[in-house]
Every structure is written in structure tokens, then in C-alpha cells.
N, C-alpha and C. Protein backbone atom coordinates (compact mmCIF):
# COMPACT_ATOMS: atom_id res chain seq x y z
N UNK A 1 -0.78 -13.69 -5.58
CA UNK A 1 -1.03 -12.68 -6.60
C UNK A 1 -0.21 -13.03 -7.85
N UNK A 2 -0.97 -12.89 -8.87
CA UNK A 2 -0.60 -13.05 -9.90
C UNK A 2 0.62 -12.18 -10.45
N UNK A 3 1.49 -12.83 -11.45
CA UNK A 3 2.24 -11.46 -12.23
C UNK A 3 1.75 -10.19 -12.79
N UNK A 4 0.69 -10.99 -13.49
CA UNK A 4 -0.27 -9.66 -14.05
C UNK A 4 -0.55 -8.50 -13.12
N UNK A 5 -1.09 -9.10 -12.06
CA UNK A 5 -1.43 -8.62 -10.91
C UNK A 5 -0.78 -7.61 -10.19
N UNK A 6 0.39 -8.06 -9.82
CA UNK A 6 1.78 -7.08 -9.25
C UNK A 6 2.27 -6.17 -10.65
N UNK A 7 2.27 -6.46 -11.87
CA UNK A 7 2.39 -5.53 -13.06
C UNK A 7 1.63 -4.66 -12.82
N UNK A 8 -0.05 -4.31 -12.97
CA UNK A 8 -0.56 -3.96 -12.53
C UNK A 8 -0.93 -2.96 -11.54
N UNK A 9 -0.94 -3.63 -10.44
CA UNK A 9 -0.76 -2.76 -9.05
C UNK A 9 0.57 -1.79 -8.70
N UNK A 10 1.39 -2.31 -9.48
CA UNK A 10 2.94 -1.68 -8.97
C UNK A 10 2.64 -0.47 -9.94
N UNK A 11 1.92 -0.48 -11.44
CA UNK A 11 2.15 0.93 -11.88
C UNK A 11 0.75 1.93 -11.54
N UNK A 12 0.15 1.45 -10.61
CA UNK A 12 -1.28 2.43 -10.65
C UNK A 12 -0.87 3.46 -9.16
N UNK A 13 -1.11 4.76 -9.14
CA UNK A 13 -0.13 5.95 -8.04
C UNK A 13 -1.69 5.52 -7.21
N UNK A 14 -1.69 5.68 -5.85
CA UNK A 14 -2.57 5.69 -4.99
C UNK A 14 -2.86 7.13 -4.49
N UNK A 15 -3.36 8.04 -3.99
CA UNK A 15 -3.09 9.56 -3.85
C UNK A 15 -4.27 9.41 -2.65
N UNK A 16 -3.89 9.48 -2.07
CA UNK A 16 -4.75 9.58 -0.22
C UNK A 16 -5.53 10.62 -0.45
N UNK A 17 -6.98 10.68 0.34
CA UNK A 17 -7.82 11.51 0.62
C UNK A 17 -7.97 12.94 -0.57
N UNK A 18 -8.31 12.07 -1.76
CA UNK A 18 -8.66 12.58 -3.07
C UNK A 18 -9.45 11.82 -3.67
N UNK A 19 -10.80 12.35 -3.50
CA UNK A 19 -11.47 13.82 -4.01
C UNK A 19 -12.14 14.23 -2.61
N UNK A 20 -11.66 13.70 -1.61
CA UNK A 20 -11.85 13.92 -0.42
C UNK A 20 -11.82 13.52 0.32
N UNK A 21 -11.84 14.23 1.84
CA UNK A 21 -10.86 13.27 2.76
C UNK A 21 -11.24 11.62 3.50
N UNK A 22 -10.25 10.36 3.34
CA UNK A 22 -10.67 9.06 3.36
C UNK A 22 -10.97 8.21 2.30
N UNK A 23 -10.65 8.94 1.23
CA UNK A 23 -10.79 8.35 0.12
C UNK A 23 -9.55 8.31 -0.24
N UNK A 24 -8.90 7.14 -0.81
CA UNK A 24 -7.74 6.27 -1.75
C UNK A 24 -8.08 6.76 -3.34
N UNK A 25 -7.25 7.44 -3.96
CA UNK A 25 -7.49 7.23 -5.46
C UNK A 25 -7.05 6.80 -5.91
N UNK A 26 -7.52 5.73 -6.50
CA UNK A 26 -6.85 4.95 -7.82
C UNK A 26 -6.27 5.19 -9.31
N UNK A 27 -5.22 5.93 -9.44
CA UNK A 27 -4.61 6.75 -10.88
C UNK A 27 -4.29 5.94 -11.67
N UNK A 28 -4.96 5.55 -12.68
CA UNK A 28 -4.66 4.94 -13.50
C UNK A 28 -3.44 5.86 -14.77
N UNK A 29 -3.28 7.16 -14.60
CA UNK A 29 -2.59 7.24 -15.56
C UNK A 29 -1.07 7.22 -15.70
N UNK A 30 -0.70 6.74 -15.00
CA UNK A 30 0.77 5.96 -14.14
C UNK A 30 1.02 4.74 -15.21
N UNK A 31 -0.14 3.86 -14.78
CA UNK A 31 -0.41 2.56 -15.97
C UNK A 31 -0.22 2.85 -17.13
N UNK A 32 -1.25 4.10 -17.75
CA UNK A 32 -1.39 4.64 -19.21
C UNK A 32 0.14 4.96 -19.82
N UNK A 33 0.99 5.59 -18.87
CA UNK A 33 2.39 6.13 -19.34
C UNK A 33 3.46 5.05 -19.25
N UNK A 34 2.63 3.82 -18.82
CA UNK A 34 4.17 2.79 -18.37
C UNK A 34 3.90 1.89 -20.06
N UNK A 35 4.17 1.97 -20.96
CA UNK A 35 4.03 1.20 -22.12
C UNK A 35 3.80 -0.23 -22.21
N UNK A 36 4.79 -1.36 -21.29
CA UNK A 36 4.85 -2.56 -20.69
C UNK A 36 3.13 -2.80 -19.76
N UNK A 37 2.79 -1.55 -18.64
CA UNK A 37 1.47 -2.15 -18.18
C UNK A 37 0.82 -2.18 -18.90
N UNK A 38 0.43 -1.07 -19.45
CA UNK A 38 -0.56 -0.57 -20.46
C UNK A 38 -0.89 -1.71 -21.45
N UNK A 39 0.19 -2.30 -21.98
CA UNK A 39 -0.10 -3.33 -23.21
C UNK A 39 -0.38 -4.36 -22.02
N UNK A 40 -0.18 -4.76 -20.86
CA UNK A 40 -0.28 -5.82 -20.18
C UNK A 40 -2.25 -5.56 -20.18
N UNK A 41 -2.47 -4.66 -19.64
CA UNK A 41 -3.53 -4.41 -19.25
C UNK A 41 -4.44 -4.60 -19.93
N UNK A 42 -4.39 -4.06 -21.43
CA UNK A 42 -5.17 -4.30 -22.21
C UNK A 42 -5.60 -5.87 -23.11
N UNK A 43 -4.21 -5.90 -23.01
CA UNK A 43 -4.24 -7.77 -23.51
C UNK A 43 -5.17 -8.51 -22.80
N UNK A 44 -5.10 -8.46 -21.44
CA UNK A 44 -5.88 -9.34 -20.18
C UNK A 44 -6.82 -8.89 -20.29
N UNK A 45 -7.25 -7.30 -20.62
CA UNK A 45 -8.82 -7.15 -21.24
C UNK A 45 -9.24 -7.82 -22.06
N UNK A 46 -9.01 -8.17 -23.16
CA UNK A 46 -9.54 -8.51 -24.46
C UNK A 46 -9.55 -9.79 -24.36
N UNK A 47 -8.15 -10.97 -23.81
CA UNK A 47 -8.22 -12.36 -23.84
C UNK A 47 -9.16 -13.14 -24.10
N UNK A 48 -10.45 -12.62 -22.80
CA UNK A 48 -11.77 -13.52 -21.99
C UNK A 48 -12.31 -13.81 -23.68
N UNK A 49 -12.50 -12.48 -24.66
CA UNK A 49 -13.09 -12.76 -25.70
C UNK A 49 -12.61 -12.91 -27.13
N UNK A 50 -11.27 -13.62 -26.87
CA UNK A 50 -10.62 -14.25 -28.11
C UNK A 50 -11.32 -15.51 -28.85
N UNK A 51 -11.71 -14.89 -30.08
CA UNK A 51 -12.54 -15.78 -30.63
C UNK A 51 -14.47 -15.51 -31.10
N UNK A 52 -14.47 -14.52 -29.70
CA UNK A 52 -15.96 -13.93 -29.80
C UNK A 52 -16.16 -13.25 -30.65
N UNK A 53 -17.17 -12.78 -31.68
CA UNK A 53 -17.40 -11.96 -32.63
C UNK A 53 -18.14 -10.55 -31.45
N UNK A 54 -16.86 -9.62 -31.23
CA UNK A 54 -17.09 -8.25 -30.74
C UNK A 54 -17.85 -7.20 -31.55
N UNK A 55 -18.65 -6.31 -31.64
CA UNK A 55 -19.38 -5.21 -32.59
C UNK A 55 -18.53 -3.97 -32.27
N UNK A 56 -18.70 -4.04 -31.19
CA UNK A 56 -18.12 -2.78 -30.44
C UNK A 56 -17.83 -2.34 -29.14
N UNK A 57 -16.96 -1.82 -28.82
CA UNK A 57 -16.53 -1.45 -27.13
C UNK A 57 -17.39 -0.08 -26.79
N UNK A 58 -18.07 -0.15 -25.67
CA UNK A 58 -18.24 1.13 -24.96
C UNK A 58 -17.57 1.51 -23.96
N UNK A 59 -17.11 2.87 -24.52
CA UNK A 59 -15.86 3.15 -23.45
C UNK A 59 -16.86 4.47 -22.35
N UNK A 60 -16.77 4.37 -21.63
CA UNK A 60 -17.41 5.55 -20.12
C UNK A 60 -16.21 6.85 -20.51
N UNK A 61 -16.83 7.87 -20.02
CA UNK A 61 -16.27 8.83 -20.23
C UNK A 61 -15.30 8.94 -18.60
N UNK A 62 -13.65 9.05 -18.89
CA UNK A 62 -13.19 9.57 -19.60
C UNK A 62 -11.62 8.55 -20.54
N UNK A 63 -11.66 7.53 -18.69
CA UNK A 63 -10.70 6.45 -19.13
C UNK A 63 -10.94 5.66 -19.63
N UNK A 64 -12.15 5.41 -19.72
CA UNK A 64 -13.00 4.41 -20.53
C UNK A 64 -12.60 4.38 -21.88
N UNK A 65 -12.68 5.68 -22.10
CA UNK A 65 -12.43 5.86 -23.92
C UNK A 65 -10.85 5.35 -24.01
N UNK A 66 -9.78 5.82 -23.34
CA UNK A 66 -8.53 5.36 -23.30
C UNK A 66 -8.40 3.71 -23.16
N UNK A 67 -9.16 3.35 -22.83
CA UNK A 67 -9.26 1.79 -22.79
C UNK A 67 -9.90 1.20 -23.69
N UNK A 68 -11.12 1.72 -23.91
CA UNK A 68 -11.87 1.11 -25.03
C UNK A 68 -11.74 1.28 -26.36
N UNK A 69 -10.33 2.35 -26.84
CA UNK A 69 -10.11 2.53 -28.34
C UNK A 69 -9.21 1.89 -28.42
N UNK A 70 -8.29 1.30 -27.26
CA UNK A 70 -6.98 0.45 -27.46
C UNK A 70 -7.88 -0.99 -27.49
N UNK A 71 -9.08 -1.49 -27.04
CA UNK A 71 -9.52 -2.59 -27.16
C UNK A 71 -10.48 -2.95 -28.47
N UNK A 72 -11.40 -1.55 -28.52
CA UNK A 72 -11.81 -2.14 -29.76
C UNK A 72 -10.69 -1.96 -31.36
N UNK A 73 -9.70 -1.49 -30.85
CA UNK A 73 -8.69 -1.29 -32.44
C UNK A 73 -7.92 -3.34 -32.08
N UNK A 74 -7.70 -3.23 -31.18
CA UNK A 74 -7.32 -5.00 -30.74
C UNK A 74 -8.36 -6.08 -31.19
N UNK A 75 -9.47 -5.68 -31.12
CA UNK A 75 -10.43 -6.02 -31.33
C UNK A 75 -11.15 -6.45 -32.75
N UNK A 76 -10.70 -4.85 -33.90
CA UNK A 76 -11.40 -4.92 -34.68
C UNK A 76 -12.82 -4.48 -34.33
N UNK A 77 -13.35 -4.07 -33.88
CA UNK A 77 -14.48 -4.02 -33.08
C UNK A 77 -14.87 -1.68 -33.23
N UNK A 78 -16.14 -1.79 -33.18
CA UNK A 78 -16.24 -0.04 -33.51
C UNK A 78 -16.14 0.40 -32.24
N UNK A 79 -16.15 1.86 -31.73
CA UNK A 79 -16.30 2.36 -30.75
C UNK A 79 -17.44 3.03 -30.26
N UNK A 80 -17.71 2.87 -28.66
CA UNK A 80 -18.95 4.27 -28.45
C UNK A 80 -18.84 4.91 -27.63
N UNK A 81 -18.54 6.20 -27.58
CA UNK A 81 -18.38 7.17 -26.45
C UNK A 81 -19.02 7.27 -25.76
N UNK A 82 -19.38 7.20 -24.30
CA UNK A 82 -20.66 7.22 -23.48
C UNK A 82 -19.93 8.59 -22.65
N UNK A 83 -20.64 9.42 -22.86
CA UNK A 83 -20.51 10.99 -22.48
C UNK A 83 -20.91 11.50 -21.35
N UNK A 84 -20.74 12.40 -20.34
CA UNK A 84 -21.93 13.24 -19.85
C UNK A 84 -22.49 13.89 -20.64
N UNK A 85 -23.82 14.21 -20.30
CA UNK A 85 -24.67 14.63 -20.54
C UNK A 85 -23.97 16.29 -21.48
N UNK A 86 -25.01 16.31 -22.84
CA UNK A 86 -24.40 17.72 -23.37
C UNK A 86 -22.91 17.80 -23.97
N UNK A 87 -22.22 16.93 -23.87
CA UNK A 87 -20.78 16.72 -25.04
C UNK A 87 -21.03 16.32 -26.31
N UNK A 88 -22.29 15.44 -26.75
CA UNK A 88 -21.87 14.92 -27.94
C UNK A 88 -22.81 15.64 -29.00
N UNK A 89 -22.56 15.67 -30.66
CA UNK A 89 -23.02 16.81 -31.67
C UNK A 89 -23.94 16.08 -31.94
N UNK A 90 -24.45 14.88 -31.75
CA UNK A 90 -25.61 14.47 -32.77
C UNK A 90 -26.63 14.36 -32.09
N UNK A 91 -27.73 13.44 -32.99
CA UNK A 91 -28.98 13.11 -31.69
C UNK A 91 -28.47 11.95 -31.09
N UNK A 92 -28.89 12.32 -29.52
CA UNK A 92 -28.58 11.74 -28.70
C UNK A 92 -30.03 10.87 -28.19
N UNK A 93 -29.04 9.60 -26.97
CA UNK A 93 -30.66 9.11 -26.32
C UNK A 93 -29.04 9.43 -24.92
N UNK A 94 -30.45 9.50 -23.53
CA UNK A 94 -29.88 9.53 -22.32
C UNK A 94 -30.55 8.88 -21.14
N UNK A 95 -29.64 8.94 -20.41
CA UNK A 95 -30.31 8.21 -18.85
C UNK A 95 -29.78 8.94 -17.43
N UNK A 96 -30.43 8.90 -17.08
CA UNK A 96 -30.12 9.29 -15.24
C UNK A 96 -29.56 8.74 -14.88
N UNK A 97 -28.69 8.44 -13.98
CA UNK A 97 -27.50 7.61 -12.92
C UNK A 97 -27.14 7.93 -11.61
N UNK A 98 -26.95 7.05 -10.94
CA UNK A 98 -26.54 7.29 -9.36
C UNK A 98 -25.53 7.83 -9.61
N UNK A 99 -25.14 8.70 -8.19
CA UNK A 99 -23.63 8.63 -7.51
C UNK A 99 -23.52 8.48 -6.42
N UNK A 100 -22.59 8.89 -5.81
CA UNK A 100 -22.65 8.59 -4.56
C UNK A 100 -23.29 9.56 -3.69
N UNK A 101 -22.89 10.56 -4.81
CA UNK A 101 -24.06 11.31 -3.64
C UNK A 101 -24.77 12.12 -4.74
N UNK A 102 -26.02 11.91 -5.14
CA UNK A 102 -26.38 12.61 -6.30
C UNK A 102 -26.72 11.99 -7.38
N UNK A 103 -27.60 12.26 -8.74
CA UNK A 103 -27.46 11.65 -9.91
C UNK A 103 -27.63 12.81 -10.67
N UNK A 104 -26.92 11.95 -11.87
CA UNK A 104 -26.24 12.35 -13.09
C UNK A 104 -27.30 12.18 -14.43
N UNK A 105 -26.80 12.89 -15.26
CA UNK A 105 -27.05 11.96 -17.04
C UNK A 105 -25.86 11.75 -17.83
N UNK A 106 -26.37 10.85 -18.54
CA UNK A 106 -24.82 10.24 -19.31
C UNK A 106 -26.19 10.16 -21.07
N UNK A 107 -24.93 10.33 -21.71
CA UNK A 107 -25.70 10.38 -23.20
C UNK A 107 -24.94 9.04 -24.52
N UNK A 108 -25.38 8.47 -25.43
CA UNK A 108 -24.53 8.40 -26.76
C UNK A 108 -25.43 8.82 -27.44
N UNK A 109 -24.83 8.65 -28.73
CA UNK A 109 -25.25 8.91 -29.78
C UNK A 109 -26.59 8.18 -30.43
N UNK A 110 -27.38 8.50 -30.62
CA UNK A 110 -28.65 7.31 -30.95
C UNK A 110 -28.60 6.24 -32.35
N UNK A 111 -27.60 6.21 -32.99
CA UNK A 111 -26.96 5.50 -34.02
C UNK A 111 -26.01 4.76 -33.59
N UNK A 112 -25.59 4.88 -32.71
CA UNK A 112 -23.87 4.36 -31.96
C UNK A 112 -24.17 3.00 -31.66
N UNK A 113 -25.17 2.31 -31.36
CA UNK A 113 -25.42 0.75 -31.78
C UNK A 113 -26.96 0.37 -32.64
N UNK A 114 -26.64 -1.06 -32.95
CA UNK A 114 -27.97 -1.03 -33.67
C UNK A 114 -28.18 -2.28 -32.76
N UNK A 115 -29.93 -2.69 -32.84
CA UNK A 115 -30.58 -3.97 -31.92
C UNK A 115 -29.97 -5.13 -32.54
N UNK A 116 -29.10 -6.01 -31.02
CA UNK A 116 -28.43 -6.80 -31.44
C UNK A 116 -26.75 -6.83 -31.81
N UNK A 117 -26.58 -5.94 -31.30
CA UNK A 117 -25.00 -5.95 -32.03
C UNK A 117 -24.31 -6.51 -30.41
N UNK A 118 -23.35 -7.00 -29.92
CA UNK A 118 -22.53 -7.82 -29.39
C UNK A 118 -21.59 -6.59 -28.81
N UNK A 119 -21.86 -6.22 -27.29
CA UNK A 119 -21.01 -4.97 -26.68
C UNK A 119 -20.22 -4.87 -25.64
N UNK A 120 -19.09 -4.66 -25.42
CA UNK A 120 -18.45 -4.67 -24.01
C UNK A 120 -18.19 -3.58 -23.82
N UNK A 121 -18.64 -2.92 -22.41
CA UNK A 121 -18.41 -2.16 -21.64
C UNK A 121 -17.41 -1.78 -20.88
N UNK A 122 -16.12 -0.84 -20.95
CA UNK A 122 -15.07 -0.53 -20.48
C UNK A 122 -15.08 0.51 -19.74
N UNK A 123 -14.43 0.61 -18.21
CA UNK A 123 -13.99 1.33 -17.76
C UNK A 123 -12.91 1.72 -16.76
N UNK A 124 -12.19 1.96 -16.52
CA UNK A 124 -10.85 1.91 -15.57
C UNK A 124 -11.30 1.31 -14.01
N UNK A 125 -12.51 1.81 -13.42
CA UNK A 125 -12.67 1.23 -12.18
C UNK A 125 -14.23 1.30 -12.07
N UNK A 126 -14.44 -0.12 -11.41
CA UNK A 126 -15.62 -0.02 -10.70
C UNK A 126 -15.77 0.12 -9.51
N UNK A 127 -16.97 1.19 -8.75
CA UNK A 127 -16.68 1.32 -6.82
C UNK A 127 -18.09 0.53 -6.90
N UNK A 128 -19.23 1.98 -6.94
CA UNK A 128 -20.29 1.89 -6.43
C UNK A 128 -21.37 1.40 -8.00
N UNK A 129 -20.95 0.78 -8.87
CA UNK A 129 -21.12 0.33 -10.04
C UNK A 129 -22.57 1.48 -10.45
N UNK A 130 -23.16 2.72 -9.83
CA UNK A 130 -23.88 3.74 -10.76
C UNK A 130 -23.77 3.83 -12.22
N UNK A 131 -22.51 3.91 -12.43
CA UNK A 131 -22.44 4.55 -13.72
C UNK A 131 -22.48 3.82 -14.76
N UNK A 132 -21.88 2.39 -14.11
CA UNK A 132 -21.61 1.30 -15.00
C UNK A 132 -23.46 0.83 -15.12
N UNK A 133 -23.61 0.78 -14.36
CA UNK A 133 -25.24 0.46 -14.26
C UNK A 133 -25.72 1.16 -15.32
N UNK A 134 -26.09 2.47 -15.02
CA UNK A 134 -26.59 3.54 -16.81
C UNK A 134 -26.24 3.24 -17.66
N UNK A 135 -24.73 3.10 -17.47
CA UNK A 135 -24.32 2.95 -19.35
C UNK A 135 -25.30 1.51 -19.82
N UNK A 136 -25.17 0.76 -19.04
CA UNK A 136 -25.37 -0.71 -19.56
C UNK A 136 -27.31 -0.76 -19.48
N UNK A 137 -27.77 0.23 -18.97
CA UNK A 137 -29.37 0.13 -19.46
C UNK A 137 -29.34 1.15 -20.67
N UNK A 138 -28.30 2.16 -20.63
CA UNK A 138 -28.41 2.80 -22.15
C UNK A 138 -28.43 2.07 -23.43
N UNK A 139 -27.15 1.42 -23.05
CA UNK A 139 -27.08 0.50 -24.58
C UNK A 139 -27.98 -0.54 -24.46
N UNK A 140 -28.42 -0.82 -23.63
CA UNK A 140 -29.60 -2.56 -23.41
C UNK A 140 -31.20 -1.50 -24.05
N UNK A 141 -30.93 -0.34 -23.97
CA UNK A 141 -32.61 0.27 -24.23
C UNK A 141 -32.57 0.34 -25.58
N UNK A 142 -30.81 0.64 -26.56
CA UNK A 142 -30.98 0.53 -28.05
C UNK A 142 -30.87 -0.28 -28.32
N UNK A 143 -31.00 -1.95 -27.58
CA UNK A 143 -30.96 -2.60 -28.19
C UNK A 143 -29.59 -3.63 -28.15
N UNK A 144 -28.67 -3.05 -27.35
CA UNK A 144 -27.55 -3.99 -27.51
C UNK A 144 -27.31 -5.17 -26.86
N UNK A 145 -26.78 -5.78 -27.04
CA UNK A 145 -27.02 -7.19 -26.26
C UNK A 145 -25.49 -6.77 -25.41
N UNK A 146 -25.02 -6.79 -24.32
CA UNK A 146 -23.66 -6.35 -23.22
C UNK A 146 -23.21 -7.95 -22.81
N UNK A 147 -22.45 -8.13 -23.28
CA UNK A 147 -21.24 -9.43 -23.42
C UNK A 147 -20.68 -9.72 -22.22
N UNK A 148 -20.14 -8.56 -21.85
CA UNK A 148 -19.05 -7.85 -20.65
C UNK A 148 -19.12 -6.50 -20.16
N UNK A 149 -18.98 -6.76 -18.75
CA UNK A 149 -18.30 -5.22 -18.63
C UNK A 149 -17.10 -5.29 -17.84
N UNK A 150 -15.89 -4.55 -18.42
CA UNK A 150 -14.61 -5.17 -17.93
C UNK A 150 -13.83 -3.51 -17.43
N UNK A 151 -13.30 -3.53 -16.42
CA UNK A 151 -12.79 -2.83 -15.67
C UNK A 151 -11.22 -2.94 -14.96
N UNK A 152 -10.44 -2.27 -14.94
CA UNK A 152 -8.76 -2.58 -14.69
C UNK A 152 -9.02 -2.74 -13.29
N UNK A 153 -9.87 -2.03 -12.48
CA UNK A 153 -9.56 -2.07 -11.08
C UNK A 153 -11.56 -2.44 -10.37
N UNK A 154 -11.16 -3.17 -9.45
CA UNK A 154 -12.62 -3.55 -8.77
C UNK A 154 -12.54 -3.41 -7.16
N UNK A 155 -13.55 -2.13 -6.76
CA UNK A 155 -13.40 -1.90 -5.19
C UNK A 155 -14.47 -3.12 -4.42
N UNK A 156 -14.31 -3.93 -4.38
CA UNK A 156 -15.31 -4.82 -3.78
C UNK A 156 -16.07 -4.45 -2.60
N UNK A 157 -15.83 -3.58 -1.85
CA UNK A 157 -16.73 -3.33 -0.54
C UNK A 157 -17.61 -2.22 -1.06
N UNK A 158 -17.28 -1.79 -2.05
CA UNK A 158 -18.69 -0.86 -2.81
C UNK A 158 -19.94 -1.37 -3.03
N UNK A 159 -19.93 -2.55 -3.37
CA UNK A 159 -20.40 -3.00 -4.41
C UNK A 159 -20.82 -3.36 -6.19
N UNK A 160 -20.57 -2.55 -6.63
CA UNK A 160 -20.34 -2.12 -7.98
C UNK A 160 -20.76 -3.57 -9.08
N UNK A 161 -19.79 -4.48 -8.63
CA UNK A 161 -19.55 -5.87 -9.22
C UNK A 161 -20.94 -6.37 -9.12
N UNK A 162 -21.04 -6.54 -8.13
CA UNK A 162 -22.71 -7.14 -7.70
C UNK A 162 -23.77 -6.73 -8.27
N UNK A 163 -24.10 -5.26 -8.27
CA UNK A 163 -24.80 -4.49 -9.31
C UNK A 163 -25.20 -5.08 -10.33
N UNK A 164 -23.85 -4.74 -10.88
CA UNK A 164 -24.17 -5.44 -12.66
C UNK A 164 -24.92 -6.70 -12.60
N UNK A 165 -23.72 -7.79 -11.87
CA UNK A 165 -24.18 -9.05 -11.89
C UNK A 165 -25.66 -9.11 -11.77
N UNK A 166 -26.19 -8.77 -10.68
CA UNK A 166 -27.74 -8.61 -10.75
C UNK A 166 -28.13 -8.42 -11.49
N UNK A 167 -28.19 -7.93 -12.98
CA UNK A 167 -28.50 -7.19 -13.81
C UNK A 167 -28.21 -8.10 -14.85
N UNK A 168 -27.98 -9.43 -14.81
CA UNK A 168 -27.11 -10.24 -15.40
C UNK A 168 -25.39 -9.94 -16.40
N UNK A 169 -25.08 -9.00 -16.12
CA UNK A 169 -23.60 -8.71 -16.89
C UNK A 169 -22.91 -9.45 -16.45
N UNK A 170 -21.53 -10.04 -17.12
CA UNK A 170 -20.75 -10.77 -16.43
C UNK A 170 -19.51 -9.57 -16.63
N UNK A 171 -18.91 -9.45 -15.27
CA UNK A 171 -17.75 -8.79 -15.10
C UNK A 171 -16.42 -9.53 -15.05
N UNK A 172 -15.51 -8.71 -15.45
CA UNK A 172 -14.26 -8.56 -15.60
C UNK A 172 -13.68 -7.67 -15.36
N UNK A 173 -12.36 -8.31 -14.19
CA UNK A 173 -11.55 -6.95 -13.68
C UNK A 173 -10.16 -7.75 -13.52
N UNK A 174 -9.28 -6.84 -13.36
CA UNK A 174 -7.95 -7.31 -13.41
C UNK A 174 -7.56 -7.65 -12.04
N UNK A 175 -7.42 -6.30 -11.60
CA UNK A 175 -7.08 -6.07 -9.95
C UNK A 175 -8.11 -5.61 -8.89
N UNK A 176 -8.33 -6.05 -7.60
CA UNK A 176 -8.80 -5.24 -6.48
C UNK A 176 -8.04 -4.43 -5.51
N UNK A 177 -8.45 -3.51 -5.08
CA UNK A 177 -8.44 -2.93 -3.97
C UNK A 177 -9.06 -3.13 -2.79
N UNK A 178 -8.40 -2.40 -1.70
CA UNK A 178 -9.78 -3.00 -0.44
C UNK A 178 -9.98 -1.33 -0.67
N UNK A 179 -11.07 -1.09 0.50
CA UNK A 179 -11.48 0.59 0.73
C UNK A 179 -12.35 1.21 -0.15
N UNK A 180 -12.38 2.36 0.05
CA UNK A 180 -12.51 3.09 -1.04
C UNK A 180 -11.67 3.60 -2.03
């Protein structure tokens, strides 16, 4: 394991059988408050595309946005809030999404990219890659071309990673977990 790696893992809190019982949670806001991960974290986000001409980060609602305004301001790069459904003031476009148990809608803004603009997709963790899946046919339906989708933490026995990939995205993640 990498340094990054143990940086990383050592500041994220684990919280047993939350949001229910057998489930591991992964807290990222342990990371968010440690100043040292946090800048670690984000740096190793952005690296892969030093040099790439970025448009803009889409950050998932809610850590997403916490990640994706520290990457696209690193960046230079604009931002896009990808919401649930019913948060945002303007006209919106939306999509349906898995969960794990259930589906959802997730919304942006229908201006928030234009056809063609160059996008990476942020969010603190991928399990069962649903959500990451929506966002990334949302912005692919206005038009965006998805670079990346990069994530601090990757549950590999979900599947999530695979998802995308199918879908051709190329992922990026820092750390895994086993479990849920």
C-alpha cells in the first residue's frame, strides 16, 4: 500500500452497521477536516489530468460537490451540481437511477454543459455504481463528452467500477475497501 493510500485510509472513520445493519460506512468527513488528507486527496484527483483541457467537474450530490469545487477551482475548470430531484431553481433536464433498493431522479441544470465540453465526474465513493451511472447518461444526453469519473473510495464487490467501465468511462479511485 501506497503512502497515499495509508494517508487516506487512516483519516476516513468506518461506523459499523450504518445505514443498516452489515453495512461498513465509509465517512469521508474525517478526511474533509484533516487539512493534510484532504489536500492529499484532491491532488491525486486531479494529477491523471494534468495537462488535459478540463470544462468542468460534476460533482453528485452531496460530497461530490465538496470534491468537485476543490477540483474544478484546482482545475480552473466550471462546476455542476448534480442534485436530487426538485433542489435546483432553473430549468432542469432529469433521469431515473438505481439503488439498491429502489430508483431515484437526479436533476442539473439544462445550461450546466454545452455539446462537447470535456467533463469529470466526482464523487466520494463508488458501491453499486447507480448513481454514478445517471449522472454520466445525464451529462452524455446534453451532450458532454465524460473524461473520468473519479471517486476517493471504490467498493469492488459491488460492482460500481465495472458499470461505468461498460459504459466506456474510465475510472479513478484512490482507495478500496472490501464489503460493503
Amino acid at each position: 500500500m501506497s503512502s497515499v493510500q495509508e494517508t487516506l485510509r487512516a483519516a476516513i472513520r468506518n461506523i459499523p452497521d450504518y445505514p443498516k445493519p452489515g453495512v461498513m460506512f465509509r465517512d469521508i468527513t474525517t478526511l474533509l477536516g484533516n487539512p493534510q488528507a484532504f489536500r492529499r486527496a484532491i491532488d491525486e484527483l486531479v494529477h491523471p489530468f494534468a495537462g488535459t483541457k478540463i470544462d468542468k467537474i460534476a460533482g453528485i450530490e452531496a460530497r461530490g460537490f465538496i470534491l468537485g469545487g476543490a477540483m474544478a477551482h484546482q482545475m480552473s475548470a466550471g462546476f455542476i451540481p448534480i442534485r436530487k430531484k426538485g433542489k435546483l431553481p432553473h430549468d432542469t433536464v432529469r433521469i431515473a437511477y438505481s439503488l439498491e433498493y429502489g430508483v431515484d431522479e437526479m436533476e442539473m441544470h439544462r445550461d450546466a454543459v454545452q455539446p462537447g465540453e470535456k467533463v469529470i465526474l466526482v464523487d466520494d465513493l463508488i458501491a453499486t455504481g447507480g448513481t454514478a451511472e445517471g449522472a454520466t447518461k445525464l451529462l452524455r444526453q446534453m451532450g458532454a463528452e465524460i473524461v473520468a469519473a473519479c471517486f476517493v473510495i471504490d467498493l469492488p464487490e459491488l460492482g460500481g467500477r465495472k458499470k461505468l467501465e461498460d459504459l466506456g468511462v474510465k475510472v479513478q479511485t484512490l482507495i478500496e475497501f472490501e464489503g460493503h
